[in-house]
C-alpha atoms as a PDB file:
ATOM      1  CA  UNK A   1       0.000   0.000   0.000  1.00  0.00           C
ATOM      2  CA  UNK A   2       1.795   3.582  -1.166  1.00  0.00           C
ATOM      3  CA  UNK A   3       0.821   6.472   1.196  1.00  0.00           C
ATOM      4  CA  UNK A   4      -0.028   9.775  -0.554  1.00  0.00           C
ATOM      5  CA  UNK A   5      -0.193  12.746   1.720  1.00  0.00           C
ATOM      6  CA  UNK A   6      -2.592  15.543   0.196  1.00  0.00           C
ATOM      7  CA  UNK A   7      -1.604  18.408   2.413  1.00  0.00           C
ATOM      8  CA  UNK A   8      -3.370  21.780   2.423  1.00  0.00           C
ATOM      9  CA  UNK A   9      -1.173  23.899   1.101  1.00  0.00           C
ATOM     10  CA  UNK A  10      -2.230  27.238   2.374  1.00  0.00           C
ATOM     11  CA  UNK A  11      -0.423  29.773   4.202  1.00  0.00           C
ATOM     12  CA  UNK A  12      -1.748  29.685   7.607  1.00  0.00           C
ATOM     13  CA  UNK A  13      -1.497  26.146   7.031  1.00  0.00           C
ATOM     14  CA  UNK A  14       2.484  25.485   7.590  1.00  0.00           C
ATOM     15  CA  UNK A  15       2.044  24.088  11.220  1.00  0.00           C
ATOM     16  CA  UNK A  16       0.461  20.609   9.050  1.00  0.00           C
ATOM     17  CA  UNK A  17       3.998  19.805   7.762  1.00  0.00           C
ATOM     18  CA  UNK A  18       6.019  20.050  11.396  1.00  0.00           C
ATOM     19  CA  UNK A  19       3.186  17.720  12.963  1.00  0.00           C
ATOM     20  CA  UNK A  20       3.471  14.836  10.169  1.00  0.00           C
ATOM     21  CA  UNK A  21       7.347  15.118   9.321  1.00  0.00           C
ATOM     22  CA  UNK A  22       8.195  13.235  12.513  1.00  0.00           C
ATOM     23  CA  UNK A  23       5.511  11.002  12.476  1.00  0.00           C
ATOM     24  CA  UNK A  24       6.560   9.768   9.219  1.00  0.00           C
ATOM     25  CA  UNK A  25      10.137   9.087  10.954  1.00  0.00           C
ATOM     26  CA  UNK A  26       8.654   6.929  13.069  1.00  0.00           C
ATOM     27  CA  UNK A  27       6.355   4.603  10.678  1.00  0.00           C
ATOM     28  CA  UNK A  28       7.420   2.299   8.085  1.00  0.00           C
ATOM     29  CA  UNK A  29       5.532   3.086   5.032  1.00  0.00           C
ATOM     30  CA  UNK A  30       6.183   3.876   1.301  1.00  0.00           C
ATOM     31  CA  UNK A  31       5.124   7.415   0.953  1.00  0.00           C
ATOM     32  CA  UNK A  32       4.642  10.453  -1.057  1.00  0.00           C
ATOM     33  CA  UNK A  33       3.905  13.902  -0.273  1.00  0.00           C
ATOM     34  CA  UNK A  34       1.658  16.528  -2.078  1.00  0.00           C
ATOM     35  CA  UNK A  35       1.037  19.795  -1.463  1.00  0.00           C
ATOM     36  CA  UNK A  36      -2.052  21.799  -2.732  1.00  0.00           C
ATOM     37  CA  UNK A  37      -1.864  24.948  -4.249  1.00  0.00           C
ATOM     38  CA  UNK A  38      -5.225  26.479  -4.485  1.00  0.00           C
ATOM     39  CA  UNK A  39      -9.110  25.585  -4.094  1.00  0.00           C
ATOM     40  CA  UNK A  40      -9.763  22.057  -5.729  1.00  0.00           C
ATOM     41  CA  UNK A  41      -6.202  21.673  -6.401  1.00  0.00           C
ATOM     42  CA  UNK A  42      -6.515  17.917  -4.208  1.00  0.00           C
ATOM     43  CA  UNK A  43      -9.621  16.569  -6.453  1.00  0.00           C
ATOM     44  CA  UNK A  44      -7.541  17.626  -9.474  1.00  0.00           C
ATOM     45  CA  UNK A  45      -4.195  15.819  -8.214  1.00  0.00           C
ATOM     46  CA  UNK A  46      -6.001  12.797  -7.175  1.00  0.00           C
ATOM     47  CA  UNK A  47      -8.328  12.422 -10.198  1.00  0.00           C
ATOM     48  CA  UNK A  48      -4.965  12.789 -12.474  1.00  0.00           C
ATOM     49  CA  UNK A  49      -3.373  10.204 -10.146  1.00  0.00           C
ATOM     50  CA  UNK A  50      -6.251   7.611 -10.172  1.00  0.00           C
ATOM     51  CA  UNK A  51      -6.293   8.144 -14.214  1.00  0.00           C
ATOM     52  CA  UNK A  52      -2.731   7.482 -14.322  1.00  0.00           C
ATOM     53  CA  UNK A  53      -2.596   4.294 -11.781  1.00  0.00           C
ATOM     54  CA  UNK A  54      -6.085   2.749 -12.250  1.00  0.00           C
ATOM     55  CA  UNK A  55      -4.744  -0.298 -10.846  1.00  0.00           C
ATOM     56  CA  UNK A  56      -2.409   0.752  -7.570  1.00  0.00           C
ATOM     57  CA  UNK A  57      -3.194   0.361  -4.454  1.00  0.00           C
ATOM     58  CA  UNK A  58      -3.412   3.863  -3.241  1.00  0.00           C
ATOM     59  CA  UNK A  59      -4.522   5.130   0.398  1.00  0.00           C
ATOM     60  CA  UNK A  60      -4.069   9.166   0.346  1.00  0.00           C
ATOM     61  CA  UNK A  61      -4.433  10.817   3.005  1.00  0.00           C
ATOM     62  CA  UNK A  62      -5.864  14.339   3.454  1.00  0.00           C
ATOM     63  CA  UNK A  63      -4.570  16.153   6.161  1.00  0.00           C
ATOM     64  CA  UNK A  64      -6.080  19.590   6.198  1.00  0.00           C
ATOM     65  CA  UNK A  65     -10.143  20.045   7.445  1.00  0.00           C
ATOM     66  CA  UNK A  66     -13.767  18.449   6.295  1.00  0.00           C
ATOM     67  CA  UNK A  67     -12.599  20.647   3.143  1.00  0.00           C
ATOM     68  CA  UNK A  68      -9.660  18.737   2.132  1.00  0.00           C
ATOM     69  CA  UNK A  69     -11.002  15.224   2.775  1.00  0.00           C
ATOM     70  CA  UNK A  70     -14.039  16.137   0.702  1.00  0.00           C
ATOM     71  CA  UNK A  71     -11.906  17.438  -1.994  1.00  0.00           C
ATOM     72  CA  UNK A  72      -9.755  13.997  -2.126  1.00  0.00           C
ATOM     73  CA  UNK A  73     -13.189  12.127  -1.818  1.00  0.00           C
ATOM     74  CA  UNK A  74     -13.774  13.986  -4.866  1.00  0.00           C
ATOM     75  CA  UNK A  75     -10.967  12.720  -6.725  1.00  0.00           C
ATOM     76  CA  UNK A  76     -11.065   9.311  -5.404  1.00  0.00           C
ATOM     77  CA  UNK A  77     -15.108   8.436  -6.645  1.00  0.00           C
ATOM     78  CA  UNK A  78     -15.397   6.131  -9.078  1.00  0.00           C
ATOM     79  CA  UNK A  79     -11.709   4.288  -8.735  1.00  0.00           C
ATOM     80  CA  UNK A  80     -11.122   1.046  -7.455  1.00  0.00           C
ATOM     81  CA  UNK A  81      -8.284   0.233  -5.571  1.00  0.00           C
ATOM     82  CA  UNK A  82      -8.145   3.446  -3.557  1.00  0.00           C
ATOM     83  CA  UNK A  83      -8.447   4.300   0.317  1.00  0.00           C
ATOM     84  CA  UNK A  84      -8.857   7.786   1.675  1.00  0.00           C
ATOM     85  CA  UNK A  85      -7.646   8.314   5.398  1.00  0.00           C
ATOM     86  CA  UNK A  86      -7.841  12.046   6.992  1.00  0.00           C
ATOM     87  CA  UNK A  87      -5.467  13.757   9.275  1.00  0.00           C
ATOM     88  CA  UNK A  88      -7.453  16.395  10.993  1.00  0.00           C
ATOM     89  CA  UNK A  89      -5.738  19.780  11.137  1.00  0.00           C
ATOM     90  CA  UNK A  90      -9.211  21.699  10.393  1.00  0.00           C
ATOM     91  CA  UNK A  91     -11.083  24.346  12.918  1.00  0.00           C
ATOM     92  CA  UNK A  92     -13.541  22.167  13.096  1.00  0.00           C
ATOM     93  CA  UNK A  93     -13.081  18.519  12.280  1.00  0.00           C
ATOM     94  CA  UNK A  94     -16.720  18.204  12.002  1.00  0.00           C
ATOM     95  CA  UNK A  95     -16.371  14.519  10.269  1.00  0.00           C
ATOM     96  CA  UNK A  96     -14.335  12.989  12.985  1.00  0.00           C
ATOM     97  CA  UNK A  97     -16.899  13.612  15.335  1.00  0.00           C
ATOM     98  CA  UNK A  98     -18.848  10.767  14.017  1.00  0.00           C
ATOM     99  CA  UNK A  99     -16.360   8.854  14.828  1.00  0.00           C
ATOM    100  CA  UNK A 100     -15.611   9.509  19.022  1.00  0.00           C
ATOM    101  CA  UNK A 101     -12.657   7.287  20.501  1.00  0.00           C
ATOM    102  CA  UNK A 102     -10.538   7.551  17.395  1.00  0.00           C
ATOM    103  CA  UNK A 103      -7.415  10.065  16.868  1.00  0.00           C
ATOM    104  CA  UNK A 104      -7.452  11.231  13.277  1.00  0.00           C
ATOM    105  CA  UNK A 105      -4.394  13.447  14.433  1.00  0.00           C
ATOM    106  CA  UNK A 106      -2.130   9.966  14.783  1.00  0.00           C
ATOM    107  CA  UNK A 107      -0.954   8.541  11.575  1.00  0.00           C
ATOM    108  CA  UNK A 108       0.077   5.379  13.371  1.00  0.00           C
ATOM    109  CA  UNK A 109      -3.511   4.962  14.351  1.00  0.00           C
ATOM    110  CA  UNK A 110      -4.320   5.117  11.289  1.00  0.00           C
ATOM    111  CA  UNK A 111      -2.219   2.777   9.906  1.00  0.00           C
ATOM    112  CA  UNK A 112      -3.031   0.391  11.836  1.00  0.00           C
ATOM    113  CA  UNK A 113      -6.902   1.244  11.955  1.00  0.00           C
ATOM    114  CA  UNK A 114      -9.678  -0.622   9.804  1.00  0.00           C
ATOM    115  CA  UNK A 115     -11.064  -0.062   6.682  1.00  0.00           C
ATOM    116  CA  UNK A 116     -15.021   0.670   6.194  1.00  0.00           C
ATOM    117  CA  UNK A 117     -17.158   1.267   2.997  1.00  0.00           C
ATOM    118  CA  UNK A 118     -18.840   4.886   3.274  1.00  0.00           C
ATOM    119  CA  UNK A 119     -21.949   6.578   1.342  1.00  0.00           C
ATOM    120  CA  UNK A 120     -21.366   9.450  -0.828  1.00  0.00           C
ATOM    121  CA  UNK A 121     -23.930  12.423  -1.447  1.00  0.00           C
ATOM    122  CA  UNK A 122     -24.133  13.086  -4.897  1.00  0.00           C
ATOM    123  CA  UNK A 123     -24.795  16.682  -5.688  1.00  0.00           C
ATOM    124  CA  UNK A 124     -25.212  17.551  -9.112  1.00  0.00           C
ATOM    125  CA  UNK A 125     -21.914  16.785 -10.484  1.00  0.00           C
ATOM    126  CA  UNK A 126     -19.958  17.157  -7.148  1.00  0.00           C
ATOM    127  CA  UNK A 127     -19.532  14.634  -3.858  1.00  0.00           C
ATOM    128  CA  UNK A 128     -20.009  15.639  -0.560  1.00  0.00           C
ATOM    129  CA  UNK A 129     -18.796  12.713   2.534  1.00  0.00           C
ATOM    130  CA  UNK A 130     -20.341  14.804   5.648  1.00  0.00           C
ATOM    131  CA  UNK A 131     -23.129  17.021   5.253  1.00  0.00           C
ATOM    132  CA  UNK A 132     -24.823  18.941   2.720  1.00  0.00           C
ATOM    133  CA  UNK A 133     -27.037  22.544   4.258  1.00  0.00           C
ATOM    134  CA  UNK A 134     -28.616  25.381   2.454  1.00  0.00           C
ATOM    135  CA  UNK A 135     -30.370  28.114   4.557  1.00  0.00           C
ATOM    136  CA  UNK A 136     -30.057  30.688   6.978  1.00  0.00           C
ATOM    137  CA  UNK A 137     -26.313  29.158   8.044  1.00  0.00           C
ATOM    138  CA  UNK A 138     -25.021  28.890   3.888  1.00  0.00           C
ATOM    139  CA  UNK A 139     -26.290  32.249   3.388  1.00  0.00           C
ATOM    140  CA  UNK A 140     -23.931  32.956   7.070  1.00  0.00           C
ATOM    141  CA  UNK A 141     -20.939  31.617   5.197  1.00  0.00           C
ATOM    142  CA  UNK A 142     -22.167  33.581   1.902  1.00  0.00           C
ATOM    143  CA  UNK A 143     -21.935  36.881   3.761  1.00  0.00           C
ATOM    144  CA  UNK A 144     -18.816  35.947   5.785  1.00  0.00           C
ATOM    145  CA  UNK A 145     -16.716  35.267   2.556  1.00  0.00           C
ATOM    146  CA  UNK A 146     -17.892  38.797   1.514  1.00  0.00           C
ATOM    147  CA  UNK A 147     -16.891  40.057   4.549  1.00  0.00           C
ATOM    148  CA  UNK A 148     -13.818  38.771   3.808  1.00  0.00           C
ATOM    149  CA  UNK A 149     -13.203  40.377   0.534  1.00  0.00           C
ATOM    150  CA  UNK A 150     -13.783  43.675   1.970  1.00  0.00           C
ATOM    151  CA  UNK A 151     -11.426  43.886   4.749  1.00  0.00           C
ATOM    152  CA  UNK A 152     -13.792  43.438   7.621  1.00  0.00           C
ATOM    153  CA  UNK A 153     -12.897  41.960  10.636  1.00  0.00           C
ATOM    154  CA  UNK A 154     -15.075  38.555  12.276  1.00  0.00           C
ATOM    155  CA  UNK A 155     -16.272  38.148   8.867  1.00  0.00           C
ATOM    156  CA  UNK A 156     -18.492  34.895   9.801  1.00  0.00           C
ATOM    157  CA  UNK A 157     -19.754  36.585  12.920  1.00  0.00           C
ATOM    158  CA  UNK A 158     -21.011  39.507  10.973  1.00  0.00           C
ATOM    159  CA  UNK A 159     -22.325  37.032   8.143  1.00  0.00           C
ATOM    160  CA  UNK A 160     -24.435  34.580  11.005  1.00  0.00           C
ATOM    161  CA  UNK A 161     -25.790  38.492  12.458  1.00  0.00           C
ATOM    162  CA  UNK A 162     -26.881  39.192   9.076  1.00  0.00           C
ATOM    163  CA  UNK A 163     -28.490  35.991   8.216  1.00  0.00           C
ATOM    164  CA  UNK A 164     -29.854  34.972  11.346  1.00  0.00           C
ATOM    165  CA  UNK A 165     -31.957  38.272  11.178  1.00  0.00           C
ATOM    166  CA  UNK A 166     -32.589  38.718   7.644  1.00  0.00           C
ATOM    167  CA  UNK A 167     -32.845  35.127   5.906  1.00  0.00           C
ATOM    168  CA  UNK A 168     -34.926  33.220   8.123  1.00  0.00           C
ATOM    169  CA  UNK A 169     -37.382  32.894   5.321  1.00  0.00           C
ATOM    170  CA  UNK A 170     -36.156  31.305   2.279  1.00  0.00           C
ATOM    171  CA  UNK A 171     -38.343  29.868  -0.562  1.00  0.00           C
ATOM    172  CA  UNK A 172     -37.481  26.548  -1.169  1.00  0.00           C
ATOM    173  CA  UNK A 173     -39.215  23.484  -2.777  1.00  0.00           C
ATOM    174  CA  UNK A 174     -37.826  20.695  -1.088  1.00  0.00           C
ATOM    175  CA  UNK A 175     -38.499  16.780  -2.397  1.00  0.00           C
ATOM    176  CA  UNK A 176     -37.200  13.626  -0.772  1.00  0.00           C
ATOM    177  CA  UNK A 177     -38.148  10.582  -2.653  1.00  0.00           C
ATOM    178  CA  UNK A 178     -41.366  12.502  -4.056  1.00  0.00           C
ATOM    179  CA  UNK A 179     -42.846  13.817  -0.530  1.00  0.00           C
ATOM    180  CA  UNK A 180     -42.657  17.223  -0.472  1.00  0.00           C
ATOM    181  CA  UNK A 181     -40.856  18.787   2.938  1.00  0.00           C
ATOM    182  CA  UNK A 182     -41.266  22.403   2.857  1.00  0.00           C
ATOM    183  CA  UNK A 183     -44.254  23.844   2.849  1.00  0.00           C
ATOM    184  CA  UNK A 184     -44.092  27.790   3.497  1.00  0.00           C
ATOM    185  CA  UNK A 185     -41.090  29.215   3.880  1.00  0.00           C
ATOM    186  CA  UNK A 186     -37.602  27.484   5.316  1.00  0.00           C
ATOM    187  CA  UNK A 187     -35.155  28.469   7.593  1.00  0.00           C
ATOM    188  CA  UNK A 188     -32.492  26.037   6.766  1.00  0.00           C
ATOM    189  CA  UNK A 189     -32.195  22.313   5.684  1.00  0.00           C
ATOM    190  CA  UNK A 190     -29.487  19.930   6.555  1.00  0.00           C
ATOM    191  CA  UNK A 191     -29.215  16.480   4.437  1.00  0.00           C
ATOM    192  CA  UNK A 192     -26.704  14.221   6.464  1.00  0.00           C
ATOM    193  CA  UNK A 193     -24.493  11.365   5.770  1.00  0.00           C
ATOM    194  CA  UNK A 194     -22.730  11.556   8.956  1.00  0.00           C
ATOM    195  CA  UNK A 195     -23.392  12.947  12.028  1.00  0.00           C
ATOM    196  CA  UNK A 196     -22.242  16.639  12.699  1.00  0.00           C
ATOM    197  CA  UNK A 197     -21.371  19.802  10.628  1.00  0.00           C
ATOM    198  CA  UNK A 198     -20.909  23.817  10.912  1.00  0.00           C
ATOM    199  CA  UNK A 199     -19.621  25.028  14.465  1.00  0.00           C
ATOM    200  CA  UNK A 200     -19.871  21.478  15.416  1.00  0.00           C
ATOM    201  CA  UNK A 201     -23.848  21.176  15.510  1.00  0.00           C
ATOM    202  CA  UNK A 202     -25.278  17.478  15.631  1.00  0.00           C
ATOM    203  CA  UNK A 203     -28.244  17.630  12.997  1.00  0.00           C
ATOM    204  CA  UNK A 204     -28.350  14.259  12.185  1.00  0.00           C
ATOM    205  CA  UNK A 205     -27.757  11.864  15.302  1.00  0.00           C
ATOM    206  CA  UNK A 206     -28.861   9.123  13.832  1.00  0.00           C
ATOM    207  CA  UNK A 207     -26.677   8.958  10.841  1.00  0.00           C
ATOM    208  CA  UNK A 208     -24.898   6.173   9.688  1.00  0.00           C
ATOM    209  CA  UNK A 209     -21.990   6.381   6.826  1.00  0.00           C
ATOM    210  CA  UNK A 210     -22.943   2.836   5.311  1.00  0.00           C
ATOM    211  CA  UNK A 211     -26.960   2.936   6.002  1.00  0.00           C
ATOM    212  CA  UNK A 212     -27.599   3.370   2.836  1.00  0.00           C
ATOM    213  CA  UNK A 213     -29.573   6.760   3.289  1.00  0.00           C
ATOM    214  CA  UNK A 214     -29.532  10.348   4.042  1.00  0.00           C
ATOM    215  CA  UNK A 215     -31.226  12.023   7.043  1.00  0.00           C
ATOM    216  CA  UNK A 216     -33.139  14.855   5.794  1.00  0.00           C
ATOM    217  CA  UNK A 217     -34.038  17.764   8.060  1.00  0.00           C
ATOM    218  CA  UNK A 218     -36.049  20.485   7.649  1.00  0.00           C
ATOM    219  CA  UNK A 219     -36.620  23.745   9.826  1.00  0.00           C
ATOM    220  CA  UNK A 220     -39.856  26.057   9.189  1.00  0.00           C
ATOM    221  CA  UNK A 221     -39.085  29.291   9.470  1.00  0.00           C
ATOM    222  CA  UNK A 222     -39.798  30.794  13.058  1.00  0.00           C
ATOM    223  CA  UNK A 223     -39.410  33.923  14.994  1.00  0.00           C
ATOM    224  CA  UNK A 224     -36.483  34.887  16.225  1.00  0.00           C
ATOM    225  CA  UNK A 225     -37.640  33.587  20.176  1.00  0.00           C
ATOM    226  CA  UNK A 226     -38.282  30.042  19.144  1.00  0.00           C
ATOM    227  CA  UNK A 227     -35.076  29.857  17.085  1.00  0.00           C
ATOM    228  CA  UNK A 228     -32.678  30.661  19.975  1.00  0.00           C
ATOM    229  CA  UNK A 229     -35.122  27.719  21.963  1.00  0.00           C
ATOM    230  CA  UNK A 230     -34.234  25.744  19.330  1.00  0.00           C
ATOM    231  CA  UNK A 231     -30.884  26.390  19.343  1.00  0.00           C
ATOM    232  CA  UNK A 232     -29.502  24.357  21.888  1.00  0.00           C
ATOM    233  CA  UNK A 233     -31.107  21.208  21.291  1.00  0.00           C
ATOM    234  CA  UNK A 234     -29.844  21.689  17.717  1.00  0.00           C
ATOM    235  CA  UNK A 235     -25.887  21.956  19.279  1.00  0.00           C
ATOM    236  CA  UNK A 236     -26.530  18.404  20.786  1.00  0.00           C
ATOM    237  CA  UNK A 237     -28.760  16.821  18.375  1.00  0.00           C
ATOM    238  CA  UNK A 238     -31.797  16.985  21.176  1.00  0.00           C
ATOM    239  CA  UNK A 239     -33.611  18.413  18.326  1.00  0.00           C
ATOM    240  CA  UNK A 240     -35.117  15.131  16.642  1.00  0.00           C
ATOM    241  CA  UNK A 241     -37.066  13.942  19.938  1.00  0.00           C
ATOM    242  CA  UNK A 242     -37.796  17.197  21.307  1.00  0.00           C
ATOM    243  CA  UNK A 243     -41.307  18.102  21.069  1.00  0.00           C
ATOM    244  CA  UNK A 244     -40.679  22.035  20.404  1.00  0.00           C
ATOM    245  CA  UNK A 245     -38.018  20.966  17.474  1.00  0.00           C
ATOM    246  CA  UNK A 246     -40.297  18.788  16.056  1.00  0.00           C
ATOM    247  CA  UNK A 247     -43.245  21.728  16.092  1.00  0.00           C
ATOM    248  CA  UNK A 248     -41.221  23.150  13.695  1.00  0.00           C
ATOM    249  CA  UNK A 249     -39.355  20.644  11.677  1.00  0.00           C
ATOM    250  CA  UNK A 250     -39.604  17.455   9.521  1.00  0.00           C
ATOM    251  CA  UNK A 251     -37.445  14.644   9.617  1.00  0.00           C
ATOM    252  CA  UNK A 252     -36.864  11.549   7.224  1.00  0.00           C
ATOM    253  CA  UNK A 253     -35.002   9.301   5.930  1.00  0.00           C
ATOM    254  CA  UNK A 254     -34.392   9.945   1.904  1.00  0.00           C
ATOM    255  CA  UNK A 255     -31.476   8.344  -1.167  1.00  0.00           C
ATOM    256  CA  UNK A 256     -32.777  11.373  -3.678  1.00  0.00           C
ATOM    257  CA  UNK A 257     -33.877  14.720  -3.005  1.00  0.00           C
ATOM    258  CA  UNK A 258     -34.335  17.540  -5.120  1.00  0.00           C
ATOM    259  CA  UNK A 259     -34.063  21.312  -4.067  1.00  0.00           C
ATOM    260  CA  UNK A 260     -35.258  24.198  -6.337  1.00  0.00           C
ATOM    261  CA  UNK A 261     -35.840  27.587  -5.865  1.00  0.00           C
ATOM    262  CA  UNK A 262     -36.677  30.971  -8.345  1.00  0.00           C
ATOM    263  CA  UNK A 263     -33.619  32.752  -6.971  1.00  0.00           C
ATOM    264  CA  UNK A 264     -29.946  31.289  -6.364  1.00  0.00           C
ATOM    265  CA  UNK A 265     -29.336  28.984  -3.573  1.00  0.00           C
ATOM    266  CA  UNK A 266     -26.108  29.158  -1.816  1.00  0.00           C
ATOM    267  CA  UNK A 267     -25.565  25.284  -0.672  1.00  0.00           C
ATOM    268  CA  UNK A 268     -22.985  24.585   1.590  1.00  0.00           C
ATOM    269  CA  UNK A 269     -21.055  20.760   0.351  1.00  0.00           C
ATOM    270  CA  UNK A 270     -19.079  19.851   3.341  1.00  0.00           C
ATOM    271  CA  UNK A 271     -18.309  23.710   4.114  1.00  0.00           C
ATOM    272  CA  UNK A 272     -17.506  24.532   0.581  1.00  0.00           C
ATOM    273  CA  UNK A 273     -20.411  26.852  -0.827  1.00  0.00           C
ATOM    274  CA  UNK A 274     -22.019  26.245  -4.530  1.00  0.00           C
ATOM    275  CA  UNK A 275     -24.662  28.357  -5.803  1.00  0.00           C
ATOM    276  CA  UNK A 276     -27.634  27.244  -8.586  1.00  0.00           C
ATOM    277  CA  UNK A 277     -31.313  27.033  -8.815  1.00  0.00           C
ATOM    278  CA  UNK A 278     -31.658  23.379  -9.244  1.00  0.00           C
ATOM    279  CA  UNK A 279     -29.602  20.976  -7.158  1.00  0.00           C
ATOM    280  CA  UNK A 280     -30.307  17.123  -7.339  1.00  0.00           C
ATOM    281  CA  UNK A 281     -29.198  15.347  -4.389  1.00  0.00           C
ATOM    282  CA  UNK A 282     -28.374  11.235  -4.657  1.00  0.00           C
ATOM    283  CA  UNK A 283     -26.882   8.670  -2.700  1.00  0.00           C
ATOM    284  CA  UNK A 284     -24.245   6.990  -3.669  1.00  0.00           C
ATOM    285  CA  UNK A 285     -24.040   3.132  -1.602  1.00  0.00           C
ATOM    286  CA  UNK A 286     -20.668   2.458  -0.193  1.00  0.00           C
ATOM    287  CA  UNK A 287     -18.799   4.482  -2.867  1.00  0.00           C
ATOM    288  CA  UNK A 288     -15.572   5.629  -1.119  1.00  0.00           C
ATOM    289  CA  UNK A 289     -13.201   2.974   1.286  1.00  0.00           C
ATOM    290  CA  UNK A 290     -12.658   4.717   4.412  1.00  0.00           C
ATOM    291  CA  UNK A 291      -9.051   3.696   6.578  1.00  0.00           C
ATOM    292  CA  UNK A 292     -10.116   4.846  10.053  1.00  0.00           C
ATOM    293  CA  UNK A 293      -7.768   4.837  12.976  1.00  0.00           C
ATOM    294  CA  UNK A 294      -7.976   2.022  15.275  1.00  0.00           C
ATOM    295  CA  UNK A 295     -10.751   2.553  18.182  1.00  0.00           C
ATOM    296  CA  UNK A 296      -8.936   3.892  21.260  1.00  0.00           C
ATOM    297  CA  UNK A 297     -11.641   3.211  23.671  1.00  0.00           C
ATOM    298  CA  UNK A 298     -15.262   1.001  23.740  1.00  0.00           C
ATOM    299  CA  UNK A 299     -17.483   3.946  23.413  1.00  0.00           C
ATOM    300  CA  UNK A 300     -16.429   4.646  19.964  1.00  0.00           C
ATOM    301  CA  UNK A 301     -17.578   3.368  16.523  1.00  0.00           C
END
């Protein structure tokens, strides 16, 4: 098995390299190193890579944030052959919390983990492994990149402000397998293959990687009172049994959804933001081999 190390390249981004240098001193593995050099720069290296070695036994490793590993998932769709591991040096690692009593920051861990078959969301023409959201909290990250761009400081704090008070009420037509979910206007929908996403929020606690389908949620909009009620059962994923949640949400189980709208969605794909009036949503069964680290402790899966 030949290591490849898909390492986000950015600036701020330099602390990845002295964390895995000495680890690789102390493994015995044949390895190579890449670094990226810009967004989608890891689905374009891998995808080259797989085209190139259709038939090598290949486990690369992203070591960067939910970004990068969805990126190399990206790439890695559709070969045979091919393992994708993750090193987490994100902000917010939401993917490895599906996964408690595991360190994704110990490449011997992970190379002497276990490998497990995970579902892919299909999104138009792009993959997403963790969790796919459109809403009040895309629009957040819409206005926070803006933020950026002009200078301002807390960028993602100003763009939550903004949206939480201004885009609570979004027109969407949302379908999962033919039952419509939205009726009214939406505050935001999350469609899950694992467990956790954003600033760590746990939208779908029931999710499964290899279940073979996605957990659809779907928040009416509400007044600004009953969304900070809300809130905290959202953080812990209280919200699917709670009786004021449920009020104001639906919740199913779905492989094909459709979302459609007469003005531009922003749609978050495992953080990364997309914008179109038509998305169609599919599962994928088992479509990317996952090498997880070993399990550290019993309460883990």
């Amino acid at each position: 098995m030949n290591y490849i190390f898909v390492v986000n390249g950015r600036s701020d981004k330099g602390f990845i390299m002295d964390d895995l240098l000495p680890q690789l001193k102390d493994v015995s593995i044949q390895y190579e190193i890449y670094k990226t050099v810009g967004e989608g720069d890891a689905t374009r290296f891998v995808r080259i890579y797989c085209d190139f070695h259709p038939e090598d036994e290949v486990c690369f490793v992203a070591c960067g944030g939910t970004g990068t590993l969805s990126e190399v998932v990206n790439g890695v769709v559709g070969f045979a052959n091919k393992r994708v591991a993750l090193m987490a040096y994100g902000a917010g690692n939401n993917f490895t919390l599906h996964f408690p009593g595991r360190n994704f920051r110990s490449l011997k861990d992970i190379i002497e983990g276990e490998v497990k078959q995970s579902d892919v969301i299909k999104c138009n023409n792009d993959y997403a492994i963790n969790v796919v959201n459109l809403g009040f909290d895309s629009m957040a990250a819409h206005f926070g990149q803006q933020y950026i761009l002009k200078g301002k400081d807390k960028p993602y704090l100003r763009g939550t402000i903004r949206s939480v008070f201004f885009n609570r009420f979004n027109n969407y037509r949302i379908v999962a397998d033919g039952e419509r979910l939205s009726r009214g206007t939406t505050m935001f929908c999350t469609i899950a293959n694992a467990s956790h996403y954003g600033q760590n929020y746990k939208c779908a606690p029931y999710a499964e990687i290899d279940d073979g389908h996605l957990d659809v949620g779907v928040v009416r909009s509400t007044t600004l009172l009953a969304f900070v009620l809300m809130y905290p059962h959202f953080k812990i994923g209280e919200h699917v049994n709670n009786a004021f949640c449920r009020k104001r949400m639906k919740f199913r189980n779905a492989r094909h959804v459709e979302l459609s709208s007469k003005s531009l969605i922003y749609l978050c794909l495992d953080g990364e933001l997309v914008a179109s009036r038509h998305f169609v949503i599919d599962l994928m069964d088992k479509a990317v081999t996952l090498q997880l680290p070993k399990l550290n402790n019993k309460e883990g899966k």
